[in-house]
PDB file of N, CA and C in Angstrom:
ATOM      1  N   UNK A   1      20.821   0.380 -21.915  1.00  0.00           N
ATOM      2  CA  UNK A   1      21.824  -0.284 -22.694  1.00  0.00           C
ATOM      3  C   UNK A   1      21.244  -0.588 -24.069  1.00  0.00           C
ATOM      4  N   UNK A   2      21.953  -0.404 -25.057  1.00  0.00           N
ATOM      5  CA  UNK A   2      21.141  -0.888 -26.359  1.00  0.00           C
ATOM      6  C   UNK A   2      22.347  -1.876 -26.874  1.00  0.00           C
ATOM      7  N   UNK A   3      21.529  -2.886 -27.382  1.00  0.00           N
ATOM      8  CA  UNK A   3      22.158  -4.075 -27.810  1.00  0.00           C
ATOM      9  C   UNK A   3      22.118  -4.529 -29.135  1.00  0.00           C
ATOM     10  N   UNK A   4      22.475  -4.989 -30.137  1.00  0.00           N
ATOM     11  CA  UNK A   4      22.254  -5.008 -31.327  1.00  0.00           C
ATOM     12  C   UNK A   4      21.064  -6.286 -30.962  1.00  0.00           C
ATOM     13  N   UNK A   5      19.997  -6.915 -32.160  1.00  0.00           N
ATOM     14  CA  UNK A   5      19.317  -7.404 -31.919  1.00  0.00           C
ATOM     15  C   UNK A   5      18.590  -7.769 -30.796  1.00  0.00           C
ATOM     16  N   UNK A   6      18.248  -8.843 -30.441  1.00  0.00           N
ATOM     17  CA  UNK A   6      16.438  -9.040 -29.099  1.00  0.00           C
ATOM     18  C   UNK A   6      17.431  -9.322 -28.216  1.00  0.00           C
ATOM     19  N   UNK A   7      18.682  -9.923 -28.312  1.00  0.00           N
ATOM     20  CA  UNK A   7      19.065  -9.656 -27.277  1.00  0.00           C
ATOM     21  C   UNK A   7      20.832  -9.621 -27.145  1.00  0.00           C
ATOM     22  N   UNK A   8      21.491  -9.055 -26.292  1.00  0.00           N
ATOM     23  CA  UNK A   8      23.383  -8.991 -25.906  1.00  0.00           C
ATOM     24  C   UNK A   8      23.563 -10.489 -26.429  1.00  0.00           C
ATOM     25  N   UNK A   9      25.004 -10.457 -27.505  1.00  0.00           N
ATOM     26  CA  UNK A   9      25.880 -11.804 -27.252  1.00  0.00           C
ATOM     27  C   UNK A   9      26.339 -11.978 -25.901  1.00  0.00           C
ATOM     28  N   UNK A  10      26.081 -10.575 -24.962  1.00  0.00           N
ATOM     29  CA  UNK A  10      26.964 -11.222 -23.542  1.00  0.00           C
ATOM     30  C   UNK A  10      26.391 -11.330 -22.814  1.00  0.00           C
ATOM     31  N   UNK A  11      24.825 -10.923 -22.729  1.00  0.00           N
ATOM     32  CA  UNK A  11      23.938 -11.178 -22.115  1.00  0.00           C
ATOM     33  C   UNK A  11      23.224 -12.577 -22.280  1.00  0.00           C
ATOM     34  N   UNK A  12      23.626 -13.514 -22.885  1.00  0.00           N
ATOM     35  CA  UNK A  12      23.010 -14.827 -22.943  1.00  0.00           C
ATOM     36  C   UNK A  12      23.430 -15.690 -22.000  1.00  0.00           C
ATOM     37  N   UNK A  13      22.963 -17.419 -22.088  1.00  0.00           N
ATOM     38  CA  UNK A  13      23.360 -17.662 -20.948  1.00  0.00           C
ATOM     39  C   UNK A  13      24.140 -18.673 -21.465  1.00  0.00           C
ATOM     40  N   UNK A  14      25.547 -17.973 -21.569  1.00  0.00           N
ATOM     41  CA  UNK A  14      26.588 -19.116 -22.066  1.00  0.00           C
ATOM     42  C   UNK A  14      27.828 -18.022 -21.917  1.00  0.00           C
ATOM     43  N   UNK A  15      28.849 -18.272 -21.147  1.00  0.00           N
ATOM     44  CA  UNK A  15      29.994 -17.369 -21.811  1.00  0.00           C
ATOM     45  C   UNK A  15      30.191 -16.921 -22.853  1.00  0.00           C
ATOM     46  N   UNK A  16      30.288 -15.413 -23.231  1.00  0.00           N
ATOM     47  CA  UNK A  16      31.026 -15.682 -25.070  1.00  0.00           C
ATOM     48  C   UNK A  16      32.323 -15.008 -25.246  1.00  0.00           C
ATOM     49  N   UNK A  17      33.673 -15.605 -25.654  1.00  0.00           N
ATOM     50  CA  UNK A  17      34.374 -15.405 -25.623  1.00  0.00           C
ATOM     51  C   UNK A  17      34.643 -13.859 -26.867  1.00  0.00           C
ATOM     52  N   UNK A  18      35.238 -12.595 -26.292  1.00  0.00           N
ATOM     53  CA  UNK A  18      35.807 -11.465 -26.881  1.00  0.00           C
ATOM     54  C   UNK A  18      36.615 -10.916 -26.950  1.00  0.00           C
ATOM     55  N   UNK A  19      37.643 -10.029 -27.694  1.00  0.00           N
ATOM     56  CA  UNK A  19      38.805  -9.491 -27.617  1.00  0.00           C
ATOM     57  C   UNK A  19      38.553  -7.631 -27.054  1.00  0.00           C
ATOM     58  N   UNK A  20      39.178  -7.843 -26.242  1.00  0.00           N
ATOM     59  CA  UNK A  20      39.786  -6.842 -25.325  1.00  0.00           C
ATOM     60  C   UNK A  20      40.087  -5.779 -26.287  1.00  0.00           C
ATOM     61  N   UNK A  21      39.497  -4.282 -26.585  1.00  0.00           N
ATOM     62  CA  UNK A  21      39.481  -2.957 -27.414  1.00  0.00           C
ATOM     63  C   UNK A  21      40.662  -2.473 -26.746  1.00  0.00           C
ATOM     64  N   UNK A  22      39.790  -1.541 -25.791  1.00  0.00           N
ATOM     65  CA  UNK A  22      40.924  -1.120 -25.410  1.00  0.00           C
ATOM     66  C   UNK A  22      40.359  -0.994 -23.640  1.00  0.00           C
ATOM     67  N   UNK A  23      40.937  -0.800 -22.526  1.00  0.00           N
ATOM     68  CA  UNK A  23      40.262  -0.512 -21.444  1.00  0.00           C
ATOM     69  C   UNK A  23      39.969   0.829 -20.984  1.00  0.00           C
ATOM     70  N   UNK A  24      38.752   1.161 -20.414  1.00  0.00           N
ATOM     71  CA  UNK A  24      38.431   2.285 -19.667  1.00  0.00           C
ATOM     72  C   UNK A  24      38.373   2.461 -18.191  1.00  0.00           C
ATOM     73  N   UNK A  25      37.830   3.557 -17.558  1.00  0.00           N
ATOM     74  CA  UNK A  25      37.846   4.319 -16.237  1.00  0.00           C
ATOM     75  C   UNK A  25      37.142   3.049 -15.878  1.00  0.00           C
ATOM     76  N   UNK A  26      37.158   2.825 -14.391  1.00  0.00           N
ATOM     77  CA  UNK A  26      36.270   2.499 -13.362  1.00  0.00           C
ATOM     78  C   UNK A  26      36.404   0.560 -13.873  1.00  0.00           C
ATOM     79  N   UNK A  27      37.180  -0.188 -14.254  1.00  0.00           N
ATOM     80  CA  UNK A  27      37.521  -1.297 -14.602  1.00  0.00           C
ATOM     81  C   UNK A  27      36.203  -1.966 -15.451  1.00  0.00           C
ATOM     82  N   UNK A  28      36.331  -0.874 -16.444  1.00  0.00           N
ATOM     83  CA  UNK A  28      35.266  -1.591 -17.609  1.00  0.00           C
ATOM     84  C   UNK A  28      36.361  -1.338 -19.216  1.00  0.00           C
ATOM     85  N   UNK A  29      36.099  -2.327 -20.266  1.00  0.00           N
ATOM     86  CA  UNK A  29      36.426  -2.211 -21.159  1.00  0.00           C
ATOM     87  C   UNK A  29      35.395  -2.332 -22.248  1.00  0.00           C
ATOM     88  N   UNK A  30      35.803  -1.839 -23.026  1.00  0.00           N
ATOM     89  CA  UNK A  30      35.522  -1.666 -24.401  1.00  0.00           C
ATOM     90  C   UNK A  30      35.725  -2.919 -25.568  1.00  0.00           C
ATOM     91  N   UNK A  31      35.250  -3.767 -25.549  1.00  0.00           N
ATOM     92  CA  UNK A  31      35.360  -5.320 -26.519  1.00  0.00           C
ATOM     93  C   UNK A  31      34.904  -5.222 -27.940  1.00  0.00           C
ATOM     94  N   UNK A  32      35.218  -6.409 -28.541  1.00  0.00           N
ATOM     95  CA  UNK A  32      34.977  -6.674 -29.776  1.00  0.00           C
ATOM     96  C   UNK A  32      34.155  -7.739 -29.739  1.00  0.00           C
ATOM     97  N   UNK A  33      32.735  -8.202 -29.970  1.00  0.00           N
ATOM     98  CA  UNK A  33      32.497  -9.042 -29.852  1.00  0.00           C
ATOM     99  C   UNK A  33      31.971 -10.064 -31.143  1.00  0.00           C
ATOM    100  N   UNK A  34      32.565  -9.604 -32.410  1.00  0.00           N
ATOM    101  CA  UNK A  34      32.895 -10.339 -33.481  1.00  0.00           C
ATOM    102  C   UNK A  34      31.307  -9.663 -34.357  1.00  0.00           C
ATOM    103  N   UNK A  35      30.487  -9.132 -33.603  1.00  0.00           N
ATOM    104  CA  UNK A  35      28.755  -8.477 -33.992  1.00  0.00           C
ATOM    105  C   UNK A  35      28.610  -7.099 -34.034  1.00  0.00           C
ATOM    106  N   UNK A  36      29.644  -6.465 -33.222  1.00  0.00           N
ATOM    107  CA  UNK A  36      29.825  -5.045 -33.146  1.00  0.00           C
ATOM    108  C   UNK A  36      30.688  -4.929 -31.682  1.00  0.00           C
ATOM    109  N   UNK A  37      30.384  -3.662 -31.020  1.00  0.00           N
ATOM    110  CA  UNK A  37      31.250  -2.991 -29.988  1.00  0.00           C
ATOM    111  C   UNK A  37      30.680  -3.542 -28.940  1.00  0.00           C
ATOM    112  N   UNK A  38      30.872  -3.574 -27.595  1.00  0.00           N
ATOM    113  CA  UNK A  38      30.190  -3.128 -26.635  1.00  0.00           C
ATOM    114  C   UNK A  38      31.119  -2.847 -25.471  1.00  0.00           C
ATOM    115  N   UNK A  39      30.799  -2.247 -23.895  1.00  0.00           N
ATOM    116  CA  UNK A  39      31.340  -2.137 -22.719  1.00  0.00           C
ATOM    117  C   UNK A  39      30.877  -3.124 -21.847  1.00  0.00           C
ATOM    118  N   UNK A  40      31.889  -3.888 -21.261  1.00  0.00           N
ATOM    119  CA  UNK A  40      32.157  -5.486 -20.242  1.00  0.00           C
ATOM    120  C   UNK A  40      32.781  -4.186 -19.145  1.00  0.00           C
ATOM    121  N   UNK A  41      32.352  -5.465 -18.299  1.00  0.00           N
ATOM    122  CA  UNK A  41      33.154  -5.070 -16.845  1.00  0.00           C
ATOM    123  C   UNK A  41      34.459  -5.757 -17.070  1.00  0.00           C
ATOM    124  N   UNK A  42      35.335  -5.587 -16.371  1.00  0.00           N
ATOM    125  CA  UNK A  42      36.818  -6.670 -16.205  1.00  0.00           C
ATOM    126  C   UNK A  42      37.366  -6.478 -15.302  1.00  0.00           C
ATOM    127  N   UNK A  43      36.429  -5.905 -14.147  1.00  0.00           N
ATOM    128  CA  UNK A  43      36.616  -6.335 -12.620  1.00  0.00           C
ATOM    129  C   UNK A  43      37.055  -7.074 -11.917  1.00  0.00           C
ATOM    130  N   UNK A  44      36.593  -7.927 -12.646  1.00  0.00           N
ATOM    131  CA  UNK A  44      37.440  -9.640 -11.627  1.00  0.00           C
ATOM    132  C   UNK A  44      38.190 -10.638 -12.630  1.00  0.00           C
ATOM    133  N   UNK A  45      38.928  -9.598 -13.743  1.00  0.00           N
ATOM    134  CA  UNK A  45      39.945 -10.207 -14.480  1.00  0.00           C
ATOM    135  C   UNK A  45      41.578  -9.210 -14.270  1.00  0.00           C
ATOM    136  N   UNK A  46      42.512  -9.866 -15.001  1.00  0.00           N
ATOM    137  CA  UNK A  46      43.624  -8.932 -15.125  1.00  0.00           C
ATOM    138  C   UNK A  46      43.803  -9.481 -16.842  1.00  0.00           C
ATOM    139  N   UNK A  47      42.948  -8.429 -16.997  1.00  0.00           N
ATOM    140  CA  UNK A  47      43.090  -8.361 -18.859  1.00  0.00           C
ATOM    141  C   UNK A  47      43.806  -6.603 -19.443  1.00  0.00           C
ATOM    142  N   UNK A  48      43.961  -7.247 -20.379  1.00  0.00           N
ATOM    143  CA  UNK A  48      44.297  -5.822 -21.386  1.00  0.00           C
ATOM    144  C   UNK A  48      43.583  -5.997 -22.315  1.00  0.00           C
ATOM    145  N   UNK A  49      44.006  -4.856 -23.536  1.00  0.00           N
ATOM    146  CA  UNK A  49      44.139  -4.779 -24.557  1.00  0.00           C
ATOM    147  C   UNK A  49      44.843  -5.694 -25.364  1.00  0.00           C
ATOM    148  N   UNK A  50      44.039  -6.413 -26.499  1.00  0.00           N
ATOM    149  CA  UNK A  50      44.215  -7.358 -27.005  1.00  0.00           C
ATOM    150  C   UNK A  50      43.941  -8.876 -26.276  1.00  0.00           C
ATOM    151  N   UNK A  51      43.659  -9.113 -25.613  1.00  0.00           N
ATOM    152  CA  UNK A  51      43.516 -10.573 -24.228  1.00  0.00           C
ATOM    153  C   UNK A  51      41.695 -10.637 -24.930  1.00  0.00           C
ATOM    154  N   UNK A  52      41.717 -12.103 -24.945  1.00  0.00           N
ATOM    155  CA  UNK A  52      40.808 -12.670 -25.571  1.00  0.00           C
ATOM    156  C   UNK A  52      39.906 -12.927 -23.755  1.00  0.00           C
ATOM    157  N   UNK A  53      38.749 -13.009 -23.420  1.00  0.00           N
ATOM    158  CA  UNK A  53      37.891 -12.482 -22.428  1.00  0.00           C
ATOM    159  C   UNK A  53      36.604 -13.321 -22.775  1.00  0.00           C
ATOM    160  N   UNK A  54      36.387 -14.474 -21.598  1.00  0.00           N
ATOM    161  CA  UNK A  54      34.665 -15.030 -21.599  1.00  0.00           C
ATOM    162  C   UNK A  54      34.183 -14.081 -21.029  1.00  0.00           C
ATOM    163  N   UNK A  55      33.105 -13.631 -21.421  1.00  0.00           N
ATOM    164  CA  UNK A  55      31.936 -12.607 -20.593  1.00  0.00           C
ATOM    165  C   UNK A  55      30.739 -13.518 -20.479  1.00  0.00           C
ATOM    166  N   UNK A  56      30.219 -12.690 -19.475  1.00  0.00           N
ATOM    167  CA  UNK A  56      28.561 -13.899 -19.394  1.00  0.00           C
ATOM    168  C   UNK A  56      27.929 -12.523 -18.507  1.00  0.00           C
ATOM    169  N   UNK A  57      27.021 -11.723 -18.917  1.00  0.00           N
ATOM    170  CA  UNK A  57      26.464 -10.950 -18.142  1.00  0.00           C
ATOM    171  C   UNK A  57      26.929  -9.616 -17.943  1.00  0.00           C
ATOM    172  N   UNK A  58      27.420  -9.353 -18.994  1.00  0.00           N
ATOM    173  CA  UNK A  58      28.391  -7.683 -18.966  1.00  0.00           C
ATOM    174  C   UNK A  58      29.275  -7.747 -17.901  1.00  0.00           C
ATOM    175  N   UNK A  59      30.010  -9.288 -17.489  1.00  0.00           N
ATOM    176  CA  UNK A  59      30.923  -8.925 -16.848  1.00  0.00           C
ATOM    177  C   UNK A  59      32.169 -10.241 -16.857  1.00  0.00           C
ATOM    178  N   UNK A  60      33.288  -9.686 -17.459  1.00  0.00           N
ATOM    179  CA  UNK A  60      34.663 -10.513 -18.016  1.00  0.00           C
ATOM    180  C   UNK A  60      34.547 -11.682 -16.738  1.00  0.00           C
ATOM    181  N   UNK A  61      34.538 -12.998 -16.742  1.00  0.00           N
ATOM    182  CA  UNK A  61      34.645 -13.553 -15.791  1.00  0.00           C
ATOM    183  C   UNK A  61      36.344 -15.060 -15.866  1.00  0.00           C
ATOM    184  N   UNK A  62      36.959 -14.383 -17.412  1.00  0.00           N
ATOM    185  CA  UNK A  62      38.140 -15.372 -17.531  1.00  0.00           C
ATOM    186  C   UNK A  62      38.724 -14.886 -18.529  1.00  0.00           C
ATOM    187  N   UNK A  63      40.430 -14.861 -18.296  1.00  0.00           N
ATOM    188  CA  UNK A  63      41.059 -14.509 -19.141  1.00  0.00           C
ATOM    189  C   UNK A  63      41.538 -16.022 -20.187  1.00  0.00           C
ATOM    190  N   UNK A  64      41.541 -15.968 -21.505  1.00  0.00           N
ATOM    191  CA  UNK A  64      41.562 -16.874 -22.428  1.00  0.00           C
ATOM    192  C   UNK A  64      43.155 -17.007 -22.777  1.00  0.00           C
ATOM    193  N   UNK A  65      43.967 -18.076 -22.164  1.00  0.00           N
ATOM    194  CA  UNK A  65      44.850 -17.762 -22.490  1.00  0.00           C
ATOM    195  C   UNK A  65      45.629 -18.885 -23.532  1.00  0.00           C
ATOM    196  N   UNK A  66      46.342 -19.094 -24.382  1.00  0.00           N
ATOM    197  CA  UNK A  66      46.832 -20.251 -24.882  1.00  0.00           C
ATOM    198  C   UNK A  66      47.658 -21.127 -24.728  1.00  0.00           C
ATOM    199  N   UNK A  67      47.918 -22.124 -24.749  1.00  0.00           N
ATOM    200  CA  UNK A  67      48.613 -23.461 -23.609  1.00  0.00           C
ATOM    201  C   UNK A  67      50.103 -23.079 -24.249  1.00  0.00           C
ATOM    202  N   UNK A  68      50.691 -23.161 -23.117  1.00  0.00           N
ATOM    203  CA  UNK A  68      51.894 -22.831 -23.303  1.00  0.00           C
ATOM    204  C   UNK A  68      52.228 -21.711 -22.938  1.00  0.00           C
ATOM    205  N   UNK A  69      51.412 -20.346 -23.117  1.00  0.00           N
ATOM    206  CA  UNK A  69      51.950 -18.866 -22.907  1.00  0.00           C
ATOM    207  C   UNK A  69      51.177 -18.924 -21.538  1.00  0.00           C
ATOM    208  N   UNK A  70      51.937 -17.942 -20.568  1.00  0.00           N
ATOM    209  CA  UNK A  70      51.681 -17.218 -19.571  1.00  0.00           C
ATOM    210  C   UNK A  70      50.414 -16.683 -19.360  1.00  0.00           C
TER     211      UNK A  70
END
């Protein structure tokens, strides 16, 4: 895996919240993580494209949603 600097924004140990690219094969997507690109799992989310996404560990663990909307 290559990561920009020493180490992943999603590899740290804090959720970091990202926007959803677009999704790929095998329930991984493609994110924005405000530093550059990378591929998250979103296995144990029901996200899309565009859906804002905590990751913690290359893998989506919450969909971000805003009070009031669905």
């Amino acid at each position: 895996m290559n990561c920009p600097g020493e180490t992943c924004v999603t590899c740290s140990d804090e959720a970091v919240a990202v926007t959803v690219v677009r999704l790929l094969e095998q329930d991984f997507a493609l994110v924005d993580t405000g530093r550059g690109r990378e591929v998250v799992s979103v296995a144990l989310v029901d996200a899309g494209a565009g859906d804002t996404v905590l990751v913690h560990a290359k893998e989506a663990i919450a969909v971000v949603r805003e009070v009031g909307r669905p």
